[in-house]
Every structure is written in structure tokens, then in C-alpha cells.
N, C-alpha and C. Protein backbone atom coordinates (compact mmCIF):
# COMPACT_ATOMS: atom_id res chain seq x y z
N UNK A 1 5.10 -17.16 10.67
CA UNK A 1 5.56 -15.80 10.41
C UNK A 1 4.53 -14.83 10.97
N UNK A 2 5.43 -13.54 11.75
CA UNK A 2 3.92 -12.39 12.09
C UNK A 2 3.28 -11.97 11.01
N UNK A 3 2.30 -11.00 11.26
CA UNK A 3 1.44 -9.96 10.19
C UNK A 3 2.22 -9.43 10.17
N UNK A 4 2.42 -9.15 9.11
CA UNK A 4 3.82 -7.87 8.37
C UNK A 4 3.32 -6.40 9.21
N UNK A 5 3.78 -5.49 9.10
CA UNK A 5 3.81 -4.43 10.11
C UNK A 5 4.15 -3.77 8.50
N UNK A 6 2.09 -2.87 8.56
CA UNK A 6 2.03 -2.21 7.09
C UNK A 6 1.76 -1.25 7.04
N UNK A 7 2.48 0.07 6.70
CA UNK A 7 1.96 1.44 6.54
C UNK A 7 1.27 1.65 5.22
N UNK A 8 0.15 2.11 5.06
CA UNK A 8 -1.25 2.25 3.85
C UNK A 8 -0.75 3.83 3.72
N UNK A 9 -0.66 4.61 2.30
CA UNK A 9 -0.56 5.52 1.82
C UNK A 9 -1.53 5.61 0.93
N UNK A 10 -2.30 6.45 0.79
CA UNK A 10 -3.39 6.89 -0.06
C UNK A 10 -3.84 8.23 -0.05
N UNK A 11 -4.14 8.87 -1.01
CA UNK A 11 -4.88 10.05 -1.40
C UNK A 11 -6.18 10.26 -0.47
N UNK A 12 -6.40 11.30 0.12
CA UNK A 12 -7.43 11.56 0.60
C UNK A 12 -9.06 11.64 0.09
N UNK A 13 -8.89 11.53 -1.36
CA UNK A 13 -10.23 11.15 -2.04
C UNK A 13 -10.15 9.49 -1.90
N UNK A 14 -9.10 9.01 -1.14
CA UNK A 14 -9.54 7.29 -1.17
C UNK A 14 -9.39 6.47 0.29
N UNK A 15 -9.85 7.47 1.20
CA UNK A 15 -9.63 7.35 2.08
C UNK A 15 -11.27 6.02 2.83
N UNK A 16 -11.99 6.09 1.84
CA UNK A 16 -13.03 4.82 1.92
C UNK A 16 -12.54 3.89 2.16
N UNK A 17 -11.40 3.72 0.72
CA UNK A 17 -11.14 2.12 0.20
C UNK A 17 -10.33 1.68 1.17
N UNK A 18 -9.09 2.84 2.13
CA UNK A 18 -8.40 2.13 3.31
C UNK A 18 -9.66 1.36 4.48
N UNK A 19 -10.52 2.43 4.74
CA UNK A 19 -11.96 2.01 5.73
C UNK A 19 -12.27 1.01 5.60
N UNK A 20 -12.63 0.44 4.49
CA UNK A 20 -12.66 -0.56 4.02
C UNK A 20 -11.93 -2.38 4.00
N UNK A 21 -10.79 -1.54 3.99
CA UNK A 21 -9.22 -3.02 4.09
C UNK A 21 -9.36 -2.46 5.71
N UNK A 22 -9.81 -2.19 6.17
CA UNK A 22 -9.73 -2.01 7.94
C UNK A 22 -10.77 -2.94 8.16
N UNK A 23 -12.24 -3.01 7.62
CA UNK A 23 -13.21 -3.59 7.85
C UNK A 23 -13.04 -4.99 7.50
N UNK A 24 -12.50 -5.57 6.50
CA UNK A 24 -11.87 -6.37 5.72
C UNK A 24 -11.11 -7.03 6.84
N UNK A 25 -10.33 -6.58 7.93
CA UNK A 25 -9.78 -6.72 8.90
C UNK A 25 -10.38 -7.12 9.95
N UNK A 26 -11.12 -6.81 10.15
CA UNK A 26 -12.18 -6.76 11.45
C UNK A 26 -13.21 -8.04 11.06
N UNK A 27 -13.40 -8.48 10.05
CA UNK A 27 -14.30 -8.92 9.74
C UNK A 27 -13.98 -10.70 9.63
N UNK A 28 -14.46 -11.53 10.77
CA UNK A 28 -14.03 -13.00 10.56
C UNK A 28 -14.38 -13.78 9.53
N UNK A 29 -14.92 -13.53 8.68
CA UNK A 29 -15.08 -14.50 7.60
C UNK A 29 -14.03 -14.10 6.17
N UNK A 30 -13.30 -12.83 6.12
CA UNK A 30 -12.42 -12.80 5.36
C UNK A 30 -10.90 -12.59 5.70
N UNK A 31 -10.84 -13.39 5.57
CA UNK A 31 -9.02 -14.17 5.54
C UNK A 31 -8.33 -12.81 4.90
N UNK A 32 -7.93 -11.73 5.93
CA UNK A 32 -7.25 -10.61 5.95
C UNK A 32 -6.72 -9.97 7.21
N UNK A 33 -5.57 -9.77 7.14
CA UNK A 33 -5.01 -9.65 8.13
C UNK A 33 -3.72 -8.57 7.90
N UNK A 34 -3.16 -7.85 8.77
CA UNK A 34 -1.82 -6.98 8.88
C UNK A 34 -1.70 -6.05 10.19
N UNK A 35 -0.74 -5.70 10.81
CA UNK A 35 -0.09 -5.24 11.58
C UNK A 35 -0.28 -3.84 10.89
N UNK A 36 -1.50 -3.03 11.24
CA UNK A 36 -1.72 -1.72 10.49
C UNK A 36 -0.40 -0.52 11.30
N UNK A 37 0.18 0.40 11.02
CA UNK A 37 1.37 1.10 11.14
C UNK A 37 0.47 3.03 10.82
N UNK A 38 -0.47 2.72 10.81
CA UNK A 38 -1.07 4.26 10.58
C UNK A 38 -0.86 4.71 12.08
N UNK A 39 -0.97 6.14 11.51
CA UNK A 39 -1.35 6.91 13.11
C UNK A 39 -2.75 6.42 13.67
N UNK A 40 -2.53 6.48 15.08
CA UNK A 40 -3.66 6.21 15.92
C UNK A 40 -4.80 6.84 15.90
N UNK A 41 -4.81 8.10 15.74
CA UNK A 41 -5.93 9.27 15.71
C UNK A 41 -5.81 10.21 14.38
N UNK A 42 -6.71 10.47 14.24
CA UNK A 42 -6.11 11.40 12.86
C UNK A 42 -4.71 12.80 13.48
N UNK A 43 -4.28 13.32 12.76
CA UNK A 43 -3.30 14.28 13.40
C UNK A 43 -3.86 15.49 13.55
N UNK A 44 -4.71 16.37 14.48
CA UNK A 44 -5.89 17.36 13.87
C UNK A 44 -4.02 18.62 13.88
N UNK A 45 -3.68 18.79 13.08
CA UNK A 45 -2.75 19.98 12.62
C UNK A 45 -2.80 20.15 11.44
N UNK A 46 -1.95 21.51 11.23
CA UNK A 46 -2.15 22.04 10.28
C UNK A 46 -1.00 21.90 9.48
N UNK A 47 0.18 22.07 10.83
CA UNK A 47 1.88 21.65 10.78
C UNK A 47 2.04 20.87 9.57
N UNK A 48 2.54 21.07 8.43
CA UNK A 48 3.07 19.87 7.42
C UNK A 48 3.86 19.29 8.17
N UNK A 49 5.19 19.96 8.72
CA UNK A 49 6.37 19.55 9.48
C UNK A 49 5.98 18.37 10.85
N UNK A 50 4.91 18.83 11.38
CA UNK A 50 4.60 18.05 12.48
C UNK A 50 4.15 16.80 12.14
N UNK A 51 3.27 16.65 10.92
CA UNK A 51 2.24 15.70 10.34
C UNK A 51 3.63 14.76 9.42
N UNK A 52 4.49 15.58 8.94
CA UNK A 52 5.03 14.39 8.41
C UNK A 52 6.10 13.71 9.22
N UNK A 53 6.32 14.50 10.55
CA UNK A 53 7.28 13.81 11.45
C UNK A 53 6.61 12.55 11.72
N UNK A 54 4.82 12.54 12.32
CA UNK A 54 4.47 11.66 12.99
C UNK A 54 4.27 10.33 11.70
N UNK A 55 4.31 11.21 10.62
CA UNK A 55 3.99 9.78 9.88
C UNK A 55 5.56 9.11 9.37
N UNK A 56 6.81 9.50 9.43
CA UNK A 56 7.89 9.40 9.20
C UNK A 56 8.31 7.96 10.84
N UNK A 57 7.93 8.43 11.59
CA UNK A 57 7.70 7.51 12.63
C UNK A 57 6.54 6.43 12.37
N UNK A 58 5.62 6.72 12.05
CA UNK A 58 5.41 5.01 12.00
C UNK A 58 5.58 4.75 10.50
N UNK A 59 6.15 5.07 9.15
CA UNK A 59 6.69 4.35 8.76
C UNK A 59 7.73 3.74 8.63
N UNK A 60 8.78 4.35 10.12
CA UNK A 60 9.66 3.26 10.25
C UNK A 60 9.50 2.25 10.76
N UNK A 61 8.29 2.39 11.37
CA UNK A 61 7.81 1.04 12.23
C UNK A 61 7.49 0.11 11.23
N UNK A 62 7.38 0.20 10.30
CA UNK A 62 6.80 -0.73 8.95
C UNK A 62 7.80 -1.37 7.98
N UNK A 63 7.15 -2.61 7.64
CA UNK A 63 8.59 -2.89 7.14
C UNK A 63 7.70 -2.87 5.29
N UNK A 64 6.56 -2.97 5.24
CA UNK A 64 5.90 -2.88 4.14
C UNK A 64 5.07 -1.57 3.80
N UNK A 65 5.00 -0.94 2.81
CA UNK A 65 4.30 0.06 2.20
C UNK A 65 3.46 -0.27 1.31
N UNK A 66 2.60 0.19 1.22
CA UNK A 66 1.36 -0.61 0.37
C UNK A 66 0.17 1.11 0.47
N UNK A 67 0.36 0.96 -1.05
CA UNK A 67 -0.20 2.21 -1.64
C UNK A 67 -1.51 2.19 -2.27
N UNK A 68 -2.14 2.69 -2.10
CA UNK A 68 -4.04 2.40 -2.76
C UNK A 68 -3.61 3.52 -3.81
N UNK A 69 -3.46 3.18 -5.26
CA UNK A 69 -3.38 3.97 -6.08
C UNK A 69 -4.97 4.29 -6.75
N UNK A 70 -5.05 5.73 -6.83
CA UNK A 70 -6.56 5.88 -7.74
C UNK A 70 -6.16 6.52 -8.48
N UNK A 71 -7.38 7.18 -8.78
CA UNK A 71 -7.27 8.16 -9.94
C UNK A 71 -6.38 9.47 -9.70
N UNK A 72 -6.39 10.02 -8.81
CA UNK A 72 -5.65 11.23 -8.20
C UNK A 72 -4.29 10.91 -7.63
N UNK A 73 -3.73 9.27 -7.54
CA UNK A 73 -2.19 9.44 -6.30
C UNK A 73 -1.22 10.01 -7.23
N UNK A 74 -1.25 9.90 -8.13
CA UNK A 74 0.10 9.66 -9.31
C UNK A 74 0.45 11.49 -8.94
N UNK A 75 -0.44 12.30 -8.34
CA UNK A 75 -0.55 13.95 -8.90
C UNK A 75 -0.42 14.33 -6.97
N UNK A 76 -0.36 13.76 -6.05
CA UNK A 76 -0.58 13.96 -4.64
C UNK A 76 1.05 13.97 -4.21
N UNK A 77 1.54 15.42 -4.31
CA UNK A 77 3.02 15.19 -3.71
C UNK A 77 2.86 15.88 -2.46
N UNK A 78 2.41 16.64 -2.14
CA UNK A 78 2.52 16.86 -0.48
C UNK A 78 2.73 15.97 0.45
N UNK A 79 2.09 14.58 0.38
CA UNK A 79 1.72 13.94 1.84
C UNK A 79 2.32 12.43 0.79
N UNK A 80 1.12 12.31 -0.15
CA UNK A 80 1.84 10.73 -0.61
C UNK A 80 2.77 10.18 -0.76
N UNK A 81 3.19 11.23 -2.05
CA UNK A 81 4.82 10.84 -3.08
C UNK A 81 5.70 11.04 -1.61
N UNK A 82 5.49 11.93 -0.49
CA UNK A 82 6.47 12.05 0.41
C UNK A 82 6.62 11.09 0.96
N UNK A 83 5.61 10.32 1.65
CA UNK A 83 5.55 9.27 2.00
C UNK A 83 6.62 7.74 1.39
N UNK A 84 6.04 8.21 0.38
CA UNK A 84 6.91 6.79 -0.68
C UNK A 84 8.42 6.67 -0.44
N UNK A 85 8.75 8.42 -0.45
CA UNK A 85 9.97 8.21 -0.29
C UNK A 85 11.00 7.75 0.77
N UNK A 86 10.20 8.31 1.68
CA UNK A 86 10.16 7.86 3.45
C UNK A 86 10.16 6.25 3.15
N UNK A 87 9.26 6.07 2.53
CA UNK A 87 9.08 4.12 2.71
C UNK A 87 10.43 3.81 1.84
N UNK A 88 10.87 4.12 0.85
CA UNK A 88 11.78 3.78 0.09
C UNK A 88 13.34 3.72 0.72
N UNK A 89 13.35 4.91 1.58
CA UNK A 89 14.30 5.22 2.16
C UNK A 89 14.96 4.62 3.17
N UNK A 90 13.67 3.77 3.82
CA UNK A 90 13.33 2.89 4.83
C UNK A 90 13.70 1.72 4.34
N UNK A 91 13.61 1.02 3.28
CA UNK A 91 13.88 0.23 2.51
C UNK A 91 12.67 -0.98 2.86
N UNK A 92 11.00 -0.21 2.76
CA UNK A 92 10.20 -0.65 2.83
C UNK A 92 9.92 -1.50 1.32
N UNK A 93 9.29 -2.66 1.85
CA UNK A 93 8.98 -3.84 0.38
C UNK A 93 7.41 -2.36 0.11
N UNK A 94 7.15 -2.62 -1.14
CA UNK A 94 6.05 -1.66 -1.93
C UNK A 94 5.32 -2.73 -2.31
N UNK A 95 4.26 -2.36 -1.96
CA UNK A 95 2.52 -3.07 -2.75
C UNK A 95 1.91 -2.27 -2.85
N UNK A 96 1.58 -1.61 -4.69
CA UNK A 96 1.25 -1.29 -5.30
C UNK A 96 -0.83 -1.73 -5.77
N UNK A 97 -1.25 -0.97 -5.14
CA UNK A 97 -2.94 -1.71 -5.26
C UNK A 97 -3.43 -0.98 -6.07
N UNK A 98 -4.04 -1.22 -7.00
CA UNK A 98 -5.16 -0.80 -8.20
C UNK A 98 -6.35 -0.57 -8.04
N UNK A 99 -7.03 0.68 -7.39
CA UNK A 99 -8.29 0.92 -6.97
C UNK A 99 -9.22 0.82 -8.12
N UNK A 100 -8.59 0.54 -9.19
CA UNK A 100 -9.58 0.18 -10.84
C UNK A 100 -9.34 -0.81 -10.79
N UNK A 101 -8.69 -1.88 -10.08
CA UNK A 101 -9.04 -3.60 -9.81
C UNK A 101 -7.78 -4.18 -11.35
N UNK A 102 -6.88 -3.30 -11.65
CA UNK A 102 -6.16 -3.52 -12.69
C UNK A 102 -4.74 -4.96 -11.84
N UNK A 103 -4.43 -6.06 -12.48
CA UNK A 103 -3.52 -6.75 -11.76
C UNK A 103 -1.93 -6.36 -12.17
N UNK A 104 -1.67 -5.49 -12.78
CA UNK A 104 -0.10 -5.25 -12.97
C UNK A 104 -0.82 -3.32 -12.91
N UNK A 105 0.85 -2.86 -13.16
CA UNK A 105 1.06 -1.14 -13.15
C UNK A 105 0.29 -0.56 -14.43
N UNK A 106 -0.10 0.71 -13.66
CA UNK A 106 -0.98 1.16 -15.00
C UNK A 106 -0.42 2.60 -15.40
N UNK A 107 0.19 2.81 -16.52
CA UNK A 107 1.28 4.01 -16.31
C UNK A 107 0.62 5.01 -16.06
N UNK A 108 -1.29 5.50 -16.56
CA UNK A 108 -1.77 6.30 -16.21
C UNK A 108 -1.81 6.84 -14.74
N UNK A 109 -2.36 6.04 -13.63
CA UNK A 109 -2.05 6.43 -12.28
C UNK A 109 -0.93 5.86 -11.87
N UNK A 110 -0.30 5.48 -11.43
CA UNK A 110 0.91 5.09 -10.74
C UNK A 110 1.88 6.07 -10.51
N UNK A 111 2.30 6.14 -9.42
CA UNK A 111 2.98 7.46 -9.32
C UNK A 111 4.39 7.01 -9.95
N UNK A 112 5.05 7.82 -10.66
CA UNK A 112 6.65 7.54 -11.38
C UNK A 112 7.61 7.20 -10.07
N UNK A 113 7.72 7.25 -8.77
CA UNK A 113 8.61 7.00 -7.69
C UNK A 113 8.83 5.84 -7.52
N UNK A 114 7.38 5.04 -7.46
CA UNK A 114 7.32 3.16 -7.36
C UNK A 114 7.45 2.50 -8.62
N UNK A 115 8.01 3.17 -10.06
CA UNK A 115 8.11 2.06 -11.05
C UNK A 115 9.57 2.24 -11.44
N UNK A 116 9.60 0.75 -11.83
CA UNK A 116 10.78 -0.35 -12.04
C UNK A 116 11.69 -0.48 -10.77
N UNK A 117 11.30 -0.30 -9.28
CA UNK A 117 11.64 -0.61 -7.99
C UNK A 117 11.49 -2.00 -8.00
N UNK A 118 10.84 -2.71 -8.43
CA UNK A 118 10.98 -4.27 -7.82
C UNK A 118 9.64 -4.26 -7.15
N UNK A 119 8.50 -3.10 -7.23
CA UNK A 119 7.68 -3.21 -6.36
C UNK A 119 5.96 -4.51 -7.27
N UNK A 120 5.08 -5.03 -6.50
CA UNK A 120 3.97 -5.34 -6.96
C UNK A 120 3.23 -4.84 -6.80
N UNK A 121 2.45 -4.92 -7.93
CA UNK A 121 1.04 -4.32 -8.25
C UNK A 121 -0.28 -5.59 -8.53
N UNK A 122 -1.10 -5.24 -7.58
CA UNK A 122 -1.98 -6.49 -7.21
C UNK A 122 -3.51 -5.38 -7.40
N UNK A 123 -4.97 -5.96 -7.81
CA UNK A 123 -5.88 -5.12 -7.57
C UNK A 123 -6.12 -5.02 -6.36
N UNK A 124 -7.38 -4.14 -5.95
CA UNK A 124 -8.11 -3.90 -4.78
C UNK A 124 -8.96 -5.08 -4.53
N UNK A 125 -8.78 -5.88 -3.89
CA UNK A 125 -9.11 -6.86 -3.42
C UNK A 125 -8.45 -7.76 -2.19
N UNK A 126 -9.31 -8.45 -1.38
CA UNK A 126 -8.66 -8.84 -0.06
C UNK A 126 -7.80 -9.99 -0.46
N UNK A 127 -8.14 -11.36 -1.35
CA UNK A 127 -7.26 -12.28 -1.27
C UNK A 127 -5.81 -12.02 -1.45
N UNK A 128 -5.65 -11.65 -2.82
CA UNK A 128 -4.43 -11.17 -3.18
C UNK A 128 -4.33 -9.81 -2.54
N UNK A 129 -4.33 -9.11 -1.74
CA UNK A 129 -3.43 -8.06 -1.05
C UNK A 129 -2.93 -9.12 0.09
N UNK A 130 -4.11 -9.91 0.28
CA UNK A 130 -3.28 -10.76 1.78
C UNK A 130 -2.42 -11.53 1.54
N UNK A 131 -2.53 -12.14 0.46
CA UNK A 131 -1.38 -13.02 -0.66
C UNK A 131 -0.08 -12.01 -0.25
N UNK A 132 -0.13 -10.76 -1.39
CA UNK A 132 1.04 -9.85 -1.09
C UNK A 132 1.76 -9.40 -0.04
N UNK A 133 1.01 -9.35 0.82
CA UNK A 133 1.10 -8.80 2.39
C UNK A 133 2.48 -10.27 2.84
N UNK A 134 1.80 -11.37 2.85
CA UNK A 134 2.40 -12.68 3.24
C UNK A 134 3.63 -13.54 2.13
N UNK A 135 3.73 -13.01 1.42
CA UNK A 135 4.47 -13.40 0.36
C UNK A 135 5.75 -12.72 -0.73
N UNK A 136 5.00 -11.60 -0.62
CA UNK A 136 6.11 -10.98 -1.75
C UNK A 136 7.55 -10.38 -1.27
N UNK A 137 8.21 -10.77 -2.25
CA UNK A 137 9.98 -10.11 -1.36
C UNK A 137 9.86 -9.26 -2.56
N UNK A 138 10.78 -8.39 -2.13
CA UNK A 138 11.02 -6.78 -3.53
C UNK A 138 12.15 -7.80 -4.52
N UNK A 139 11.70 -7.11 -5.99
CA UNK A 139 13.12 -7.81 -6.54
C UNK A 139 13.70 -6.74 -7.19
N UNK A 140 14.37 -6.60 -7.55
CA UNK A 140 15.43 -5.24 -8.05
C UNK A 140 14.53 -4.83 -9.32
N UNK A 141 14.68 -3.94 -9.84
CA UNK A 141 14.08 -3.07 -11.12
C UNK A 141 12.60 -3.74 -11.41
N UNK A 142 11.96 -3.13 -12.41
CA UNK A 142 10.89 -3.73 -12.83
C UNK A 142 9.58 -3.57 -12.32
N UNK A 143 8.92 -3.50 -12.53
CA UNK A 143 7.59 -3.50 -12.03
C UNK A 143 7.05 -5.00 -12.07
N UNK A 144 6.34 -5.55 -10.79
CA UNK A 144 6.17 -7.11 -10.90
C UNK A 144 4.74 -7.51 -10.38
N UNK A 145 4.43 -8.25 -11.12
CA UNK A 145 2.47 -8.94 -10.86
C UNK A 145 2.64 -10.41 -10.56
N UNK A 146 1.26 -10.77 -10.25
CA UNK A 146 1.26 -11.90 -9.85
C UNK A 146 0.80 -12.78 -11.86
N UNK A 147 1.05 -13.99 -11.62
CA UNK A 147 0.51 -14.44 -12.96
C UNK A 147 -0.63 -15.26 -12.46
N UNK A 148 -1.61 -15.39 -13.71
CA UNK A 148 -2.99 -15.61 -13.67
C UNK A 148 -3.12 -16.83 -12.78
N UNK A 149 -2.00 -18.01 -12.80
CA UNK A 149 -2.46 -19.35 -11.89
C UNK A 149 -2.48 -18.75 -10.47
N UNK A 150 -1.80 -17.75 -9.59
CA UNK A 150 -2.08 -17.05 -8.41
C UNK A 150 -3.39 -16.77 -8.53
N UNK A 151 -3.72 -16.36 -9.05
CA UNK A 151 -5.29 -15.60 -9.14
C UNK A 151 -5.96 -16.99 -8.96
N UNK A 152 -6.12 -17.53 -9.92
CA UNK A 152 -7.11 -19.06 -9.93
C UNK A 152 -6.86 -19.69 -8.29
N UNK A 153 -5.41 -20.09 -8.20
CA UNK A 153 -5.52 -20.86 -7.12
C UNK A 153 -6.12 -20.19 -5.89
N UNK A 154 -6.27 -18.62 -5.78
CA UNK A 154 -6.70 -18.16 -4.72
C UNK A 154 -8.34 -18.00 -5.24
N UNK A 155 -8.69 -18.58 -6.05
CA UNK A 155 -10.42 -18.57 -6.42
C UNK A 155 -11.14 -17.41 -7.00
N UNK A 156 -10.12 -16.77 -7.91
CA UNK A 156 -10.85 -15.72 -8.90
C UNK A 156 -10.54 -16.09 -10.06
């Protein structure tokens, strides 16, 4: 099977932790991998209209959405929640990541758009996002985690 083809949505106060799953990427000794779907360059505009065209285009290029939730996404509707919906609309699969390393939905941050979609919620971490990335199909309603023998067998 290819690398899933993944558009990353995140808040601009968490714009590390994507740097990061990029490096995570780059990096041969950890078993991480995806078909990244971001824009190429940052968009230097000011245009909302322009900025969300270009990102409306590559998240159709994506068939997965995968959201770095922190402390601030649940409250980010300009660019994020828009986003989601774009992915939703798209009928993008959702991976839900826990920048507090939490393994299921945490009603405090989570934005209300991605719950009881069928989407998963996995922490910030490389095994299991690459797990998710390679594995998960959406299932109708619900909010869905992995159970603890996933975790073990992947060595946490």
C-alpha cells in the first residue's frame, strides 16, 4: 500500500509539533512516514480567500486529515475548524492527535466538528500516528482509540 496522502491541520501556536512529525520524517531510524499534502511554501498573503483556496486544493489532494489538537484548536475557527470541514466534506478519514499525549478524545480541547464522526484519537507520538496513518478506516459515529494491546505490541 502507498503513504497515505496527509493534510496536517494545526493551530499556529503548534506549529513546532508539525516541524517536528516532518523531522520524524526525515529521520532514518524512526519508522515514520506519509505523503505530506501541505502547501509548499508558506502562503506570504493576507487574502483569507486566497489562503483558503490554496489550502482547499491540497486538501483535496488528501485522502487523510490528521489534526494536532492543543490547547488552543478547539477555539481556532478562521483557518482550522475551516479546514476540518473542507476535510470532512472531502470525505477525508480524521486522525485526531493529542499534543497532551492523551490516547482517546479529550472533550476539553477537541474541537466539537470531529466528535462522534468515526474519527481516531491517538497521542503525539510517531509509532502510533504511523500505526494510524497505515491502518485506520473511519467508522460511522463515535469517537474511536486504539486499545492498550496496540500500544504494547507497538512497544509502549
Amino acid at each position: 500500500m502507498g503513504l497515505p496522502r496527509t493534510f496536517v491541520g494545526f493551530s499556529s501556536t503548534d506549529i513546532h509539533y508539525y516541524r517536528l512529525m516532518l523531522a520524524w520524517k526525515e529521520n532514518e531510524h524512526i519508522d515514520f512516514d506519509f505523503t505530506n499534502c501541505q502547501l509548499g511554501t508558506e502562503v506570504n498573503s493576507d487574502n483569507e480567500a486566497y489562503i483558503k483556496n490554496k489550502c482547499r486544493d491540497r486538501i483535496s489532494m488528501a485522502g487523510t486529515f490528521a489534526v494536532l489538537i492543543g490547547q488552543d484548536t478547539r477555539s481556532k475557527h478562521k483557518y482550522v475548524r475551516w479546514e476540518m470541514e473542507i476535510a470532512l466534506e472531502k470525505n477525508c478519514r480524521i486522525i485526531g492527535i493529542n499534543l497532551d499525549k492523551s490516547r482517546r478524545v479529550i472533550d476539553a480541547t477537541c474541537p466539537p466538528i470531529i466528535r462522534d464522526i468515526g474519527a481516531i484519537f491517538v497521542p503525539f507520538s510517531p509509532k502510533i500516528i504511523a500505526y494510524a496513518l497505515e491502518n485506520y478506516k473511519m467508522h460511522p459515529n463515535d469517537d474511536y482509540h486504539y486499545k492498550d494491546e496496540i500500544y504494547t505490541k507497538l512497544g509502549y
